[in-house]
Protein backbone atom coordinates (compact mmCIF):
# COMPACT_ATOMS: atom_id res chain seq x y z
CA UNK A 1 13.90 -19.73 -2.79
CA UNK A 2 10.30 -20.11 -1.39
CA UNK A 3 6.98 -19.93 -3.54
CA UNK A 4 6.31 -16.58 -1.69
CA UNK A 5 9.35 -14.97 -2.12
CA UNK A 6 9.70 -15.95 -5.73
CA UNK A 7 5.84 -14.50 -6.27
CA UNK A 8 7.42 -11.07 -4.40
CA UNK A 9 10.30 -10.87 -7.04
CA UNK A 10 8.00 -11.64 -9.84
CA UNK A 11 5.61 -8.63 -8.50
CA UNK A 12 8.84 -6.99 -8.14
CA UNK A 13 10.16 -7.38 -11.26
CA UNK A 14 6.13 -6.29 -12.70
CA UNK A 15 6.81 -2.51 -11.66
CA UNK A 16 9.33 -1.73 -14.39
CA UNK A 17 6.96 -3.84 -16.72
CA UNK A 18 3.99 -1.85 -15.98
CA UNK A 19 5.37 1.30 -15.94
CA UNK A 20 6.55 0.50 -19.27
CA UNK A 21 3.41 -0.72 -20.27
CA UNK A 22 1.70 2.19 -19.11
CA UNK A 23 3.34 4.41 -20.49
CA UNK A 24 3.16 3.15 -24.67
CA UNK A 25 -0.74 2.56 -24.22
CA UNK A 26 -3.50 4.21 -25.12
CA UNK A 27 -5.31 6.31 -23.27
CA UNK A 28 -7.37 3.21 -21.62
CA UNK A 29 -4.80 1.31 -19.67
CA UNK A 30 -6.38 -1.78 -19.71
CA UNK A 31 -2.90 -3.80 -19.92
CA UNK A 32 -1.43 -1.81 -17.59
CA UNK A 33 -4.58 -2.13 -15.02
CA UNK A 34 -4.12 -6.21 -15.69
CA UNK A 35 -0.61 -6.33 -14.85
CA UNK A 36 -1.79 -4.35 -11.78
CA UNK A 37 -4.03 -6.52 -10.81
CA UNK A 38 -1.80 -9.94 -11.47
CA UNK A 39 0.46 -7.77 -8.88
CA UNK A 40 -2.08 -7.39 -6.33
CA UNK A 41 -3.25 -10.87 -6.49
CA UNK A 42 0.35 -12.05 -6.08
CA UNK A 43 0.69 -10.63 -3.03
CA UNK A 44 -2.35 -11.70 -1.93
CA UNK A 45 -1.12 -15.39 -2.67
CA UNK A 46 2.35 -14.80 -1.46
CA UNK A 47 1.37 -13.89 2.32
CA UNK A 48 -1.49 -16.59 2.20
CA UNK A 49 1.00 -19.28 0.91
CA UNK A 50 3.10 -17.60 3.95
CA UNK A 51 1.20 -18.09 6.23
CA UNK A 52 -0.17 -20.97 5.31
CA UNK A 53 2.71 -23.18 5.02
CA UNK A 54 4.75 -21.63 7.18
CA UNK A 55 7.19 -20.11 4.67
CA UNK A 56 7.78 -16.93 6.09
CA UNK A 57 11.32 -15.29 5.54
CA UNK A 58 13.09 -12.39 6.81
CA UNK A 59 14.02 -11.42 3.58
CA UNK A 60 10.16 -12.02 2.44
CA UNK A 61 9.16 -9.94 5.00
CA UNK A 62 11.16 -7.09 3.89
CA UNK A 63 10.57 -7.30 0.27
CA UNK A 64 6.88 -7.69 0.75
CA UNK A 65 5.83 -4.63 1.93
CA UNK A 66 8.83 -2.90 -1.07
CA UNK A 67 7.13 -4.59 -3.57
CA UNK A 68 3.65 -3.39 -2.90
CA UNK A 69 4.80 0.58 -1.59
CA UNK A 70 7.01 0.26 -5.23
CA UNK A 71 3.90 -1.02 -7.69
CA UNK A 72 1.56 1.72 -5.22
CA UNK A 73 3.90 4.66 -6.00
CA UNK A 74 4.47 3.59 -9.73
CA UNK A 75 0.46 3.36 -10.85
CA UNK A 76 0.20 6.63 -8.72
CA UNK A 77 3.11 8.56 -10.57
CA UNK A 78 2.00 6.94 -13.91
CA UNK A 79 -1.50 7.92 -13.01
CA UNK A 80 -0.56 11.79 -11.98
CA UNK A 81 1.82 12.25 -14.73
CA UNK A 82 -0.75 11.42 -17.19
CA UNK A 83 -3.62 13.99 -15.25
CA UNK A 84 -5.48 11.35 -14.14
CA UNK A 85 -4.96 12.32 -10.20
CA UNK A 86 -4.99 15.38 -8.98
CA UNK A 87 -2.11 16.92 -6.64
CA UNK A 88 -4.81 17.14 -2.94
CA UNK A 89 -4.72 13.18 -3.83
CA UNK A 90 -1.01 12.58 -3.95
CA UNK A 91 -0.33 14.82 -0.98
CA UNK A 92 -2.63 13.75 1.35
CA UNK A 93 -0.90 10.14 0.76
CA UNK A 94 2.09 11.26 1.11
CA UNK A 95 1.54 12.21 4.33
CA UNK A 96 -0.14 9.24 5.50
CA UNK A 97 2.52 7.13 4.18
CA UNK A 98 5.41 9.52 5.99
CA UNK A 99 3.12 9.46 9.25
CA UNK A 100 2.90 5.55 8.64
CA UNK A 101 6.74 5.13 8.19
CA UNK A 102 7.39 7.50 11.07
CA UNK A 103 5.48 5.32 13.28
CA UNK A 104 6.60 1.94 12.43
CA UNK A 105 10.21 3.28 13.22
CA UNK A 106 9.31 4.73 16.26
CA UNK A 107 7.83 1.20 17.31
CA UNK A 108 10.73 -0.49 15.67
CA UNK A 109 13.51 1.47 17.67
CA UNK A 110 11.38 0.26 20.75
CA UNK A 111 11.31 -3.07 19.64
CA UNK A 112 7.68 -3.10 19.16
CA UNK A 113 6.39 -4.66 15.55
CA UNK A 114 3.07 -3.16 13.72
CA UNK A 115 1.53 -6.00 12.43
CA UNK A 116 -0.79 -4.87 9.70
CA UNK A 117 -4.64 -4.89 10.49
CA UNK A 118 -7.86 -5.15 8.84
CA UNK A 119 -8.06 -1.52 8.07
CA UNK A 120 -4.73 -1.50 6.96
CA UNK A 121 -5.83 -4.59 4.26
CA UNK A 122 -8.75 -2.71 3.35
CA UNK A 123 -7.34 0.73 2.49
CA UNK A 124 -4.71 -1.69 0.10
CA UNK A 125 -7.75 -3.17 -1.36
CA UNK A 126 -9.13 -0.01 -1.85
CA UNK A 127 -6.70 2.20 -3.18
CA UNK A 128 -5.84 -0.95 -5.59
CA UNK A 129 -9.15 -1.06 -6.69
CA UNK A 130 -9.74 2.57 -7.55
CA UNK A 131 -5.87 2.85 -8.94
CA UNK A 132 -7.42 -0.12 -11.45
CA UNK A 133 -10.59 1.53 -12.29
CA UNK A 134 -8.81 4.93 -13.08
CA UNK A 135 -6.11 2.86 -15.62
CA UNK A 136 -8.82 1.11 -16.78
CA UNK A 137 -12.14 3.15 -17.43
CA UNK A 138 -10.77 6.93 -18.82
CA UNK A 139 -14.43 8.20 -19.35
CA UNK A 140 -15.11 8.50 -15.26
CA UNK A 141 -17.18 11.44 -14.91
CA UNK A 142 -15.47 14.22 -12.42
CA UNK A 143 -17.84 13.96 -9.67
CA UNK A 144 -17.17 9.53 -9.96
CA UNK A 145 -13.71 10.02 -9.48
CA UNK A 146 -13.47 12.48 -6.86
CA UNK A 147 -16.32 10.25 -4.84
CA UNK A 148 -13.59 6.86 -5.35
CA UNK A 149 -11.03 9.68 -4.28
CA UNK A 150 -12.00 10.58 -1.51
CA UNK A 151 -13.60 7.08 -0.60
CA UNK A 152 -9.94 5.98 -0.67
CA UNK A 153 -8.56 9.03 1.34
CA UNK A 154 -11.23 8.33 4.16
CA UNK A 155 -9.95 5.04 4.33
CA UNK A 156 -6.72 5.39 4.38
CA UNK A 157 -7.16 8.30 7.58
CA UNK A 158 -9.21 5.40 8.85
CA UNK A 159 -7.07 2.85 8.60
CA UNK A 160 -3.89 5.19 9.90
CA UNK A 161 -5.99 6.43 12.89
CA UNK A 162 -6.57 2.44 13.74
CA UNK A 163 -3.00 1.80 13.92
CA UNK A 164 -2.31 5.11 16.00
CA UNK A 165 -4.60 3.73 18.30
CA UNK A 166 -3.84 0.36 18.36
CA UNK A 167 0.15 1.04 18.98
CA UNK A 168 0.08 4.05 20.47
CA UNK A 169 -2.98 4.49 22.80
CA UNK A 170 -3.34 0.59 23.88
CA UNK A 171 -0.07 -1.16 23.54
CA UNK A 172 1.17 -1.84 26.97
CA UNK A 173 4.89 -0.87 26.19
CA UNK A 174 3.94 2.47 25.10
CA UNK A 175 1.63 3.16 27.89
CA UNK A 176 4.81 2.04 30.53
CA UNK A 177 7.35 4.44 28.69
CA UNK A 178 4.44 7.29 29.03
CA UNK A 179 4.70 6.30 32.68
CA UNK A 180 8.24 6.38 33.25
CA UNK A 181 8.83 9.70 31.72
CA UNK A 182 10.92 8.45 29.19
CA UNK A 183 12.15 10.52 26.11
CA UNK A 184 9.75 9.73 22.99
């Protein structure tokens, strides 16, 4: 097994950890926001080693982007299950992510790849960043957290709207089946 792909199944294995974790502390999650964070930097070193050396898998590739949607959607249930996000929050993600998904399988069943982007990248670093913060600092005041809220919801429209554009309003493949009259 590759360096990468064992640093995906340790982040992998992390999830059950940190929900664990998460749930037995206190009402500052600083453990919980560590073992977060060790997650996020492991997939930051698991796509550079990747790349870097060339040790890109197939099966890497698919439990990459698991991992991080499965550590996302843990910290955000822990996080909403203990009041720390509000409903708007979790449904205005939800739909990004379902518009996302939709997308990518859309461009998949043409054979077309999204690759991620910048915007993409940022919105992760982002939303990993606040999700840290919230674990980590319980005294935000109201009007902090719904500024890092909505901070990461403008993002992540962003970031969405950049990949509708990108494989949707640009990509030459799309543009020819637009052309032909073909059934979306």
């Amino acid at each position: 097994m590759s360096i990468p792909n064992i640093l995906t199944v340790l982040r992998l294995i992390l999830v059950p950890v940190f929900a664990v974790v998460f749930h037995f502390e206190g009402e500052a999650k600083v453990a919980s926001a560590i073992i977060f964070m060790v997650a996020s930097i492991t997939d930051v070193l698991d796509g550079y080693i990747a790349r870097k050396f060339n040790m890109s898998t197939k099966i890497g590739q698919l439990l990459d982007p698991l991992a991080d949607k499965l550590m996302q959607l843990t910290a955000i249930v822990c996080l909403t299950l203990s009041g720390r996000l509000p409903l708007w929050f979790i449904i205005i993600l939800a739909i990004k992510e379902i518009l996302l998904i939709a997308g990518c399988t859309f461009l998949y069943i043409k054979k077309t790849y999204a690759k991620s982007n910048i915007f993409g990248k940022l919105y992760t670093v982002v939303l990993f960043v606040a999700l840290m913060l919230l674990m980590a600092v319980p005294e935000f005041s109201t009007l902090f957290e719904l500024l890092l809220l909505l901070i990461v919801v403008g993002i992540g429209i962003f970031a969405l709207s950049a990949y509708c554009y990108s494989y949707f309003l640009q990509h030459k493949k799309f543009k020819q089946y637009i052309k032909k009259g073909e059934n979306l």
